[in-house]
PDB file of N, CA and C in Angstrom:
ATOM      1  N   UNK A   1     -50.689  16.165   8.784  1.00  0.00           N
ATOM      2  CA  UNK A   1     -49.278  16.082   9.104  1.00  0.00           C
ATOM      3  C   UNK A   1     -48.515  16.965   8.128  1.00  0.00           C
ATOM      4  N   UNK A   2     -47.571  17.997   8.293  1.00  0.00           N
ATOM      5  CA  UNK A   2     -47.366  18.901   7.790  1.00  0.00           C
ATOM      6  C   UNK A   2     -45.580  18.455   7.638  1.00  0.00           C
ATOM      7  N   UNK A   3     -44.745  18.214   6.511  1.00  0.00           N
ATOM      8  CA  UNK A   3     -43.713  18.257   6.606  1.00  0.00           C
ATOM      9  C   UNK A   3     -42.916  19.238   6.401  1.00  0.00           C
ATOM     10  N   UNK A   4     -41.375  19.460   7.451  1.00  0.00           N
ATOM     11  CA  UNK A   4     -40.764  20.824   6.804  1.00  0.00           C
ATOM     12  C   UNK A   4     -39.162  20.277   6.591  1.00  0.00           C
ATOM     13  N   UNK A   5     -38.895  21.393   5.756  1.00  0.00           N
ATOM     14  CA  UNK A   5     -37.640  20.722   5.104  1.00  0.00           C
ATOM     15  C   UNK A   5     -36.315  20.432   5.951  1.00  0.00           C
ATOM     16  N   UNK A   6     -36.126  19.175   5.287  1.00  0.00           N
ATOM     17  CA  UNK A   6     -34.817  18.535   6.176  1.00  0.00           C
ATOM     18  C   UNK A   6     -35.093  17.754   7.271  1.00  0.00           C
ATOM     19  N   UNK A   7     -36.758  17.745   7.555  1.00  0.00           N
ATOM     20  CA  UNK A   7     -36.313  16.648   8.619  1.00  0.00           C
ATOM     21  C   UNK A   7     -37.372  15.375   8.126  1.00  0.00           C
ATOM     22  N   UNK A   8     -37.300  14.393   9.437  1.00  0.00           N
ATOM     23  CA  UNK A   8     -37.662  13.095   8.752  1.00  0.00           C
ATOM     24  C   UNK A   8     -38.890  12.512   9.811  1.00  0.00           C
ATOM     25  N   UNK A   9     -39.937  12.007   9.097  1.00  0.00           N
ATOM     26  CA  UNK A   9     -41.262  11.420  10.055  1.00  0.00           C
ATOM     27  C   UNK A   9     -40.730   9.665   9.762  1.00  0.00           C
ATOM     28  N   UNK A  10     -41.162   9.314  10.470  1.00  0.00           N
ATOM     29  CA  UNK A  10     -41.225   7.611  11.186  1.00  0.00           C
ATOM     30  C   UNK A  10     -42.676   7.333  11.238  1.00  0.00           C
ATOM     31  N   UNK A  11     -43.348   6.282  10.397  1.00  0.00           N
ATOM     32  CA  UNK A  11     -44.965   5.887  10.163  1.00  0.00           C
ATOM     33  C   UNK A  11     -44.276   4.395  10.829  1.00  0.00           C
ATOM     34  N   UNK A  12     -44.790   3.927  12.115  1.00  0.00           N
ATOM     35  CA  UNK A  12     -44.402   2.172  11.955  1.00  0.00           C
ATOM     36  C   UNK A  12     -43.110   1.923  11.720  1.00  0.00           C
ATOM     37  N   UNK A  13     -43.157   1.060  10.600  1.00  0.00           N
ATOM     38  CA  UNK A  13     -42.044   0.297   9.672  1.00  0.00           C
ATOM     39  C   UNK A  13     -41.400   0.984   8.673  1.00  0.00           C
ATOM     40  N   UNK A  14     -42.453   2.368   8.319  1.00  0.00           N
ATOM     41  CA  UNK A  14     -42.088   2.758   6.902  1.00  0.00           C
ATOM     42  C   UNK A  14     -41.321   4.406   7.719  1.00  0.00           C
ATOM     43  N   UNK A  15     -40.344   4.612   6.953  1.00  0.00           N
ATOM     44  CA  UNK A  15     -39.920   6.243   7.016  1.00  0.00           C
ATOM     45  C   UNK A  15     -39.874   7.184   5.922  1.00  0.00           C
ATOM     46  N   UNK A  16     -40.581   7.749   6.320  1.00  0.00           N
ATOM     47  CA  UNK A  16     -41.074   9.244   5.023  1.00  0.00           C
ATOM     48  C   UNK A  16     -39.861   9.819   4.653  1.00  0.00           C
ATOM     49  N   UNK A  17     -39.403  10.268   3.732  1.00  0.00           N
ATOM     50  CA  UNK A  17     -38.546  11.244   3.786  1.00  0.00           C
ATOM     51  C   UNK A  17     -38.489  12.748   3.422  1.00  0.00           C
ATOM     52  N   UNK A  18     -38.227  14.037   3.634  1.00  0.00           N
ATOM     53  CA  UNK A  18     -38.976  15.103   3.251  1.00  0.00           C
ATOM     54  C   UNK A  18     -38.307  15.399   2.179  1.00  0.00           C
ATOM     55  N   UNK A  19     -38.334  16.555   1.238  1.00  0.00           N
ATOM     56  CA  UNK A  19     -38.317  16.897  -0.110  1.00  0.00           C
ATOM     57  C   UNK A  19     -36.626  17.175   0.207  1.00  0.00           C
ATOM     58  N   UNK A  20     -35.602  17.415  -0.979  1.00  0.00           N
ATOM     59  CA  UNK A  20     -34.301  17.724  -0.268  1.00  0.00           C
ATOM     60  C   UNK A  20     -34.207  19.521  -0.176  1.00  0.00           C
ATOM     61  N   UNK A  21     -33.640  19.765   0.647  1.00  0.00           N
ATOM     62  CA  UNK A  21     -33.346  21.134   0.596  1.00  0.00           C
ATOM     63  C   UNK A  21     -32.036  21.541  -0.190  1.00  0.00           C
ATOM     64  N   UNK A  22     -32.545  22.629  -1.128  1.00  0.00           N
ATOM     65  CA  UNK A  22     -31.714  23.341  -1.620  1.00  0.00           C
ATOM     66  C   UNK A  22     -30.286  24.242  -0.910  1.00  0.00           C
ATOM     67  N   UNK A  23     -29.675  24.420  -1.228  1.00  0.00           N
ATOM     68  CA  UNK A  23     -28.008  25.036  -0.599  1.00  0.00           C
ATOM     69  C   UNK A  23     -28.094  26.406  -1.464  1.00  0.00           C
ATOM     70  N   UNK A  24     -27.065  26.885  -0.712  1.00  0.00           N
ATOM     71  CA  UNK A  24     -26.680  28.237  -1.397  1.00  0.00           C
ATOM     72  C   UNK A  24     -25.433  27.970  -2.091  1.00  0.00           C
ATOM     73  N   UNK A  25     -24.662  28.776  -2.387  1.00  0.00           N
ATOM     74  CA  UNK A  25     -23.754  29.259  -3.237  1.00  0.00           C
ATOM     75  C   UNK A  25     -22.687  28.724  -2.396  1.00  0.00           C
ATOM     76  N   UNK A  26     -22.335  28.846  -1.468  1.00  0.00           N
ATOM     77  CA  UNK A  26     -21.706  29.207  -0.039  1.00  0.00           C
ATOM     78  C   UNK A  26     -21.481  27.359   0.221  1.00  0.00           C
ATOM     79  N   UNK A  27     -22.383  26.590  -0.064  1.00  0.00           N
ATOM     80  CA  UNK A  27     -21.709  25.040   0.250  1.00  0.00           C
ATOM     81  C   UNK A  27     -20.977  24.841  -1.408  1.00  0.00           C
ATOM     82  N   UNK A  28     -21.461  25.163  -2.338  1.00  0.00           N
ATOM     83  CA  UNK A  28     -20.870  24.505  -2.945  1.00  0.00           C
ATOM     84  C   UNK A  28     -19.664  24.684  -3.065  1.00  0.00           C
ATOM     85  N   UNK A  29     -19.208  26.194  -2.980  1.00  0.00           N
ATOM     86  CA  UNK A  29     -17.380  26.576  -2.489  1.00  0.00           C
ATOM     87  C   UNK A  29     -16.872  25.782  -1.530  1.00  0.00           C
ATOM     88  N   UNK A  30     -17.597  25.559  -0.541  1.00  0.00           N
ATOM     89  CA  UNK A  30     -17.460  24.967   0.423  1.00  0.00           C
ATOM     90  C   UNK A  30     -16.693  23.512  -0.328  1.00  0.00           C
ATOM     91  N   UNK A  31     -17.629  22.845  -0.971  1.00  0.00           N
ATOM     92  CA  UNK A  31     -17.007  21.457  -1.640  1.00  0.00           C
ATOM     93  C   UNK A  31     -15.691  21.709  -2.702  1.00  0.00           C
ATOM     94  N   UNK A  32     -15.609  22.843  -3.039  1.00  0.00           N
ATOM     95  CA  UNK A  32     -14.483  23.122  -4.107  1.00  0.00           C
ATOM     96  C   UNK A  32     -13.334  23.161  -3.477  1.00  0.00           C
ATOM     97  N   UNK A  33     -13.453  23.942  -2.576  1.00  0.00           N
ATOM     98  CA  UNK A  33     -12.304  24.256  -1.520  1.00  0.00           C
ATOM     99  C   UNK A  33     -11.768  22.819  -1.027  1.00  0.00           C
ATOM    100  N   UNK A  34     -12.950  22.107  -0.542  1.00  0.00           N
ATOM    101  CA  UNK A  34     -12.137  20.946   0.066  1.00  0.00           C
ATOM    102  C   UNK A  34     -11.907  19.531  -0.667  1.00  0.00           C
ATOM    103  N   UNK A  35     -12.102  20.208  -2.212  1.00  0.00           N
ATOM    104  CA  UNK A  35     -11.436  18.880  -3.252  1.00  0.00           C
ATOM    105  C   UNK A  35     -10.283  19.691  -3.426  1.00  0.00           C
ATOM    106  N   UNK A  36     -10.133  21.082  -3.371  1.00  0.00           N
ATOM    107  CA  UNK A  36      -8.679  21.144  -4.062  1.00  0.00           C
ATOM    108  C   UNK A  36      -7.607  21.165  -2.988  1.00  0.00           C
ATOM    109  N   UNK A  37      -8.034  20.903  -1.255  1.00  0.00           N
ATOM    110  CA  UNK A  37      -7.543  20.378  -0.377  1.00  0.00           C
ATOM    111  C   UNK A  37      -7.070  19.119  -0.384  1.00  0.00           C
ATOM    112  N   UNK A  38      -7.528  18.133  -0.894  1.00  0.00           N
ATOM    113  CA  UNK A  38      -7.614  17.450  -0.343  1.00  0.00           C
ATOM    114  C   UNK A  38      -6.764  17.011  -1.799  1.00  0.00           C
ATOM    115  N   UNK A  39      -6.864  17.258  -3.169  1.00  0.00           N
ATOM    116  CA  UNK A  39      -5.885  17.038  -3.938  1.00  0.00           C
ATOM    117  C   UNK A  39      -4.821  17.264  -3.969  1.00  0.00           C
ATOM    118  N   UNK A  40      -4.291  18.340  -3.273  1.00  0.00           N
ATOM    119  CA  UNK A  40      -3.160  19.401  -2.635  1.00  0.00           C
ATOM    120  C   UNK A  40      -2.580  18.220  -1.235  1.00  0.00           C
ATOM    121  N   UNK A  41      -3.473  17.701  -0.950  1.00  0.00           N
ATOM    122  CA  UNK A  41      -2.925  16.858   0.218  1.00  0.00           C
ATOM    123  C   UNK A  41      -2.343  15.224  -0.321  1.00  0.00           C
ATOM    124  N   UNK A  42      -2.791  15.112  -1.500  1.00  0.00           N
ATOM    125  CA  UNK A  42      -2.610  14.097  -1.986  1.00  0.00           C
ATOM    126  C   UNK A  42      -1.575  13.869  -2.693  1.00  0.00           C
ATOM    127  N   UNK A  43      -0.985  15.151  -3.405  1.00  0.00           N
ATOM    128  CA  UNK A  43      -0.083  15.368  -4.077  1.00  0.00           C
ATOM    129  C   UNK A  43       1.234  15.604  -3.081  1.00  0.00           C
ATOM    130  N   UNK A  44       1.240  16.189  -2.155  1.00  0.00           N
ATOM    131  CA  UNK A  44       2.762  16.382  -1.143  1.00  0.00           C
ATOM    132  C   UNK A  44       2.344  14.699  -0.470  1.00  0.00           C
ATOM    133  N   UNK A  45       1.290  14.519  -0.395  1.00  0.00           N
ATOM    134  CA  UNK A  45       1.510  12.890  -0.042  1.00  0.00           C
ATOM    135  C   UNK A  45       3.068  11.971  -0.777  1.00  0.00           C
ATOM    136  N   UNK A  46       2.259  12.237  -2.172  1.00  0.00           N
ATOM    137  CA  UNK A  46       2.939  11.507  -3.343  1.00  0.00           C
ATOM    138  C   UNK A  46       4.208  12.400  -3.217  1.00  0.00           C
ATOM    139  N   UNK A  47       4.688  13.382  -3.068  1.00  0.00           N
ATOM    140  CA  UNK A  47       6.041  14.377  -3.668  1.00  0.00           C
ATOM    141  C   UNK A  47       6.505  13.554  -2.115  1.00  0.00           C
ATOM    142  N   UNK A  48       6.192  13.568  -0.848  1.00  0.00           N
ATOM    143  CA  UNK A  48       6.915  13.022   0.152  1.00  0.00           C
ATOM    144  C   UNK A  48       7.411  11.156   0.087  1.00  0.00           C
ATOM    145  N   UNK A  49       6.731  10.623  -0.469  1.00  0.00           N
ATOM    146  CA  UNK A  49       7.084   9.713  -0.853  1.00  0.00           C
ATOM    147  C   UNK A  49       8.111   8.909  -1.775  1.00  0.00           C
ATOM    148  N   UNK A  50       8.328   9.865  -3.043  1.00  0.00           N
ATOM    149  CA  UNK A  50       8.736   9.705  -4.027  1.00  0.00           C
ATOM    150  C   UNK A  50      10.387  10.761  -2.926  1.00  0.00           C
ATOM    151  N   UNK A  51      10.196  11.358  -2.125  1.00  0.00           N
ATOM    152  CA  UNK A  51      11.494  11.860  -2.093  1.00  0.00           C
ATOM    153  C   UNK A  51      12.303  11.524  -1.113  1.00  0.00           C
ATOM    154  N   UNK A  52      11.159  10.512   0.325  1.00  0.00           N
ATOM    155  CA  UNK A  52      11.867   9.018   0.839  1.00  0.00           C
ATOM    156  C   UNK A  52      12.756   7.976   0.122  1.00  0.00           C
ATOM    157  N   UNK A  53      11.606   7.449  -0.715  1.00  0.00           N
ATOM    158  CA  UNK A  53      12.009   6.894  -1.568  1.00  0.00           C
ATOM    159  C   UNK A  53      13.593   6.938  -2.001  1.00  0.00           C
ATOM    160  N   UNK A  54      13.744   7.944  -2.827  1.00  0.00           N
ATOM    161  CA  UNK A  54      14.791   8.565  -3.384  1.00  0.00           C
ATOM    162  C   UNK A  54      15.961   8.445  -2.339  1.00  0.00           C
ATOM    163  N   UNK A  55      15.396   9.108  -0.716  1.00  0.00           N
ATOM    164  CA  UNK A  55      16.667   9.017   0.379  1.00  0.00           C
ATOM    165  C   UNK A  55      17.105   8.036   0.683  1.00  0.00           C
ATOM    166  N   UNK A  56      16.407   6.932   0.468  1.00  0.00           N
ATOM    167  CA  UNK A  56      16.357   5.314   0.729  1.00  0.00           C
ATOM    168  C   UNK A  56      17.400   4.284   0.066  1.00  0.00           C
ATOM    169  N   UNK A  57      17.296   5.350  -1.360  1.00  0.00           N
ATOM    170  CA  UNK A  57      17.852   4.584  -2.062  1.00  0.00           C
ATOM    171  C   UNK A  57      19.624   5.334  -2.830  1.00  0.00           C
ATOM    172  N   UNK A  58      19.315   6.284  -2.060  1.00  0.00           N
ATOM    173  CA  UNK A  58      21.162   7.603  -1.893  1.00  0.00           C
ATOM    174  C   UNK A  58      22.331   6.802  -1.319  1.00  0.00           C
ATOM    175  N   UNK A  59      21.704   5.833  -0.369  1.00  0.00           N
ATOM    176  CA  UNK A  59      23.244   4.770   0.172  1.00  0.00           C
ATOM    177  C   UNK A  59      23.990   3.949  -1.243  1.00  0.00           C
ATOM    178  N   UNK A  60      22.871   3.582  -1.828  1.00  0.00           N
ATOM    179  CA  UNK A  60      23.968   2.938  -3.276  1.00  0.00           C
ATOM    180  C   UNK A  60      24.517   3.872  -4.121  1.00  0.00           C
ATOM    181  N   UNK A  61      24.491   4.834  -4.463  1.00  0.00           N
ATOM    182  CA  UNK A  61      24.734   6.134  -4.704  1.00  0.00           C
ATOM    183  C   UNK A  61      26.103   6.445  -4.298  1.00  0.00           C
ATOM    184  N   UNK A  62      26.068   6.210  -3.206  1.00  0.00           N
ATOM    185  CA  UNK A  62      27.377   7.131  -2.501  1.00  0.00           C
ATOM    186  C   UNK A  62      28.318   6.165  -2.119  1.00  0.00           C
ATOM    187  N   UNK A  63      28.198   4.895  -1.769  1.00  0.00           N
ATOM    188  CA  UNK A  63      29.087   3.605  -1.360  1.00  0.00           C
ATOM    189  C   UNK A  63      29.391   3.255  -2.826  1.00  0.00           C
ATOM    190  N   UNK A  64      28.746   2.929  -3.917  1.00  0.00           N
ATOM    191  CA  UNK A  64      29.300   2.796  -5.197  1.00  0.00           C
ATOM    192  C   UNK A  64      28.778   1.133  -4.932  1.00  0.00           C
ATOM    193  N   UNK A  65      28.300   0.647  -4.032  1.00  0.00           N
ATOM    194  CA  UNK A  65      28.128  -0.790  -3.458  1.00  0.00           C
ATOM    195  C   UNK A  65      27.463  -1.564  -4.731  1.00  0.00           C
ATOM    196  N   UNK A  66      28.190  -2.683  -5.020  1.00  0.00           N
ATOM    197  CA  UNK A  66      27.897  -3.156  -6.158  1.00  0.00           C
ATOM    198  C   UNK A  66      26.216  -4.053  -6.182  1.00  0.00           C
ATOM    199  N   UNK A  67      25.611  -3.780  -7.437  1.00  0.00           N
ATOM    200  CA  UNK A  67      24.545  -4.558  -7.500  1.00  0.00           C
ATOM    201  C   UNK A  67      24.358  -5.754  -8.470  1.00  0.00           C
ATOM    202  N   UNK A  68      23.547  -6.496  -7.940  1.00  0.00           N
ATOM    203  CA  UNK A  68      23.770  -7.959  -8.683  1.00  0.00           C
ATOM    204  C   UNK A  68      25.218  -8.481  -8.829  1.00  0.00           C
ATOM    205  N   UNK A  69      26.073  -8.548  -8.059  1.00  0.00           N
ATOM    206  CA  UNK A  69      26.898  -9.188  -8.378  1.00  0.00           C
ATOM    207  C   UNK A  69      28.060  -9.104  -7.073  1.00  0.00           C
ATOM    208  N   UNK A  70      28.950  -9.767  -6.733  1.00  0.00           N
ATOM    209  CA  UNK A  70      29.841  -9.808  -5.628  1.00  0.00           C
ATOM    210  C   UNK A  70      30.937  -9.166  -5.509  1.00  0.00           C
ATOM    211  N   UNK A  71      30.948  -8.651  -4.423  1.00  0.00           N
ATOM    212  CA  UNK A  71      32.407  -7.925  -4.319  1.00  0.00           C
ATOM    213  C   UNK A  71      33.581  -8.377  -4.510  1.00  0.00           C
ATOM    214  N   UNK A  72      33.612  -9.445  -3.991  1.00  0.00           N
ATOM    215  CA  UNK A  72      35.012 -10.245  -4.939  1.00  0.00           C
ATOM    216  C   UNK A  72      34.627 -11.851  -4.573  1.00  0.00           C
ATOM    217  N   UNK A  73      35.290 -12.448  -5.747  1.00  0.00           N
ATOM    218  CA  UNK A  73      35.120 -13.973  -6.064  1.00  0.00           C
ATOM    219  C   UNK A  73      35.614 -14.946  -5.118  1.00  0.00           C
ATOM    220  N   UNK A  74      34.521 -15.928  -4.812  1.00  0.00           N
ATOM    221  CA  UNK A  74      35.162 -16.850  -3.931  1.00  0.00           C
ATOM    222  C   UNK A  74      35.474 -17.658  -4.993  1.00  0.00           C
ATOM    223  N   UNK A  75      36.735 -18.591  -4.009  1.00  0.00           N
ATOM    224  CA  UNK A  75      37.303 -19.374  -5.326  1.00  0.00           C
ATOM    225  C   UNK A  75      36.226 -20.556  -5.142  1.00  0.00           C
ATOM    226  N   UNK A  76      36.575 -21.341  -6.137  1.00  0.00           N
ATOM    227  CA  UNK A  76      35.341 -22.713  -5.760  1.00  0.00           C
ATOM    228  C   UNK A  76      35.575 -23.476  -5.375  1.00  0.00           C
ATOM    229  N   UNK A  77      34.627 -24.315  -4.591  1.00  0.00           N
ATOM    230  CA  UNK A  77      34.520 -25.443  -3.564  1.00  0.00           C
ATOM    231  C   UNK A  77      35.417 -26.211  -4.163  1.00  0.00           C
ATOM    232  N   UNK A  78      36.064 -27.425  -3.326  1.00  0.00           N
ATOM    233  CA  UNK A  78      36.509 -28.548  -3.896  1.00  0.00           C
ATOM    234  C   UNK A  78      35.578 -29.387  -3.722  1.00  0.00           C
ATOM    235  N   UNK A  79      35.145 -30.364  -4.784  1.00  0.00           N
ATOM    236  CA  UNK A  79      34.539 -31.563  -4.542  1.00  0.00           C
ATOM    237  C   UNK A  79      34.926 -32.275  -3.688  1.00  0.00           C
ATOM    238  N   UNK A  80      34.466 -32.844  -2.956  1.00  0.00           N
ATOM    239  CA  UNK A  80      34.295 -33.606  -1.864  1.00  0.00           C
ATOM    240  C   UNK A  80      33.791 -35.242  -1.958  1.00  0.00           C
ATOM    241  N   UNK A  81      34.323 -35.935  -1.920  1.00  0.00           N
ATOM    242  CA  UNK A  81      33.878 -37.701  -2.307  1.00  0.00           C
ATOM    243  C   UNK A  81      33.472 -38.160  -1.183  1.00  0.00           C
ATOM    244  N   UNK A  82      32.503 -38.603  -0.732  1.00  0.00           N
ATOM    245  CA  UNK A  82      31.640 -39.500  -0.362  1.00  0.00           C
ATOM    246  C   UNK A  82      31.627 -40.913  -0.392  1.00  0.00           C
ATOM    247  N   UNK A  83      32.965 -41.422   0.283  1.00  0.00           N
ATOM    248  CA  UNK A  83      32.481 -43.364  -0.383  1.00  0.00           C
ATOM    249  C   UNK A  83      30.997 -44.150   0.619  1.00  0.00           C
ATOM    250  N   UNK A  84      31.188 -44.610  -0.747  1.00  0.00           N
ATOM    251  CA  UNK A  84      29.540 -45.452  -0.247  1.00  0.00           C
ATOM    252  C   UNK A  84      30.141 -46.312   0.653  1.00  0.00           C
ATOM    253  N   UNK A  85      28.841 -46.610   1.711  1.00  0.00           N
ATOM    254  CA  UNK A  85      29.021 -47.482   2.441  1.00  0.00           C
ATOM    255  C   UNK A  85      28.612 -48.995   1.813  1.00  0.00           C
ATOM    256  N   UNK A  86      29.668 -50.193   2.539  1.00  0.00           N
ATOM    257  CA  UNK A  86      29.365 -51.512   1.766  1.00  0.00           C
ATOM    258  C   UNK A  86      28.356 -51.899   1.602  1.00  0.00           C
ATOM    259  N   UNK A  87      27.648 -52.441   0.908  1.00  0.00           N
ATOM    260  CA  UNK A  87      26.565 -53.133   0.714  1.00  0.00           C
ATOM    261  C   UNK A  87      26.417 -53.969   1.348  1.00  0.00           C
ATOM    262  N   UNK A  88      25.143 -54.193   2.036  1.00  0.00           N
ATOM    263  CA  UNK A  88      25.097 -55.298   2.671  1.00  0.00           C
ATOM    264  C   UNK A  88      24.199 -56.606   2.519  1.00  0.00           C
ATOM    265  N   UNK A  89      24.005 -57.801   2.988  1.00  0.00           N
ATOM    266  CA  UNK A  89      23.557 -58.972   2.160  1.00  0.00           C
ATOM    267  C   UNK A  89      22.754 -59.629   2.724  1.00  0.00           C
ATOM    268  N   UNK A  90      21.808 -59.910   2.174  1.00  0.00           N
ATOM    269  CA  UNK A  90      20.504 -60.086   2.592  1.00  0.00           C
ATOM    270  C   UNK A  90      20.589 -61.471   4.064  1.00  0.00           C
ATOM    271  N   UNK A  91      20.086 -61.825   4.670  1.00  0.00           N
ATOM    272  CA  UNK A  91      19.562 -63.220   5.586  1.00  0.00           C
ATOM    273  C   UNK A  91      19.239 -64.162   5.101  1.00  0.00           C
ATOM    274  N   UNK A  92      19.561 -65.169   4.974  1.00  0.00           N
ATOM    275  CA  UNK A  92      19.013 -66.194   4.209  1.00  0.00           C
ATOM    276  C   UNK A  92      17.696 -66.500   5.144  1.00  0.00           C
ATOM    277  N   UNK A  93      16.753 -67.288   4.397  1.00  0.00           N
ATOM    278  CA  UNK A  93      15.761 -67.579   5.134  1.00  0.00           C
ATOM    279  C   UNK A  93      15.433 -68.865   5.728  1.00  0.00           C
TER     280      UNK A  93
END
């Protein structure tokens, strides 16, 4: 049984695997290219986000709309009394 590179024999249960094949020059650019893609994609990810963000948050900005705290004061509640209702007395037995 003669193996050639890159491919794979099946015995039964068990699977052989053949030796790995070597690459040229030519994949490994290949992988450079598409990390600095894909970092490049990651980064206008993040710059688009951060500049939503930012648009999201331009309405308080421009209304002057106050934070943590109220635009103007309500005056305060009046207490309100509650009379209890009478008590009432037990049944004799």
């Amino acid at each position: 049984m003669q193996q050639h590179p890159g491919t794979q024999f099946a015995r039964g249960h068990l699977r052989l695997a053949s030796a790995p094949v070597r690459h040229g020059p030519g994949r490994r650019l290949g992988r450079h290219v598409r990390a600095w893609l894909t970092l490049l994609a990651a980064f206008l990810a993040t710059l688009a986000a951060w500049f939503m963000a930012a648009l999201a948050l331009l309405p308080l900005l421009v209304r002057r709309a106050p934070v943590g705290r109220r635009l103007r004061q309500r005056p305060p509640r009046e207490a309100r009394i509650i009379p209890f209702q009478p008590r009432r007395r037990a049944l004799p037995r």
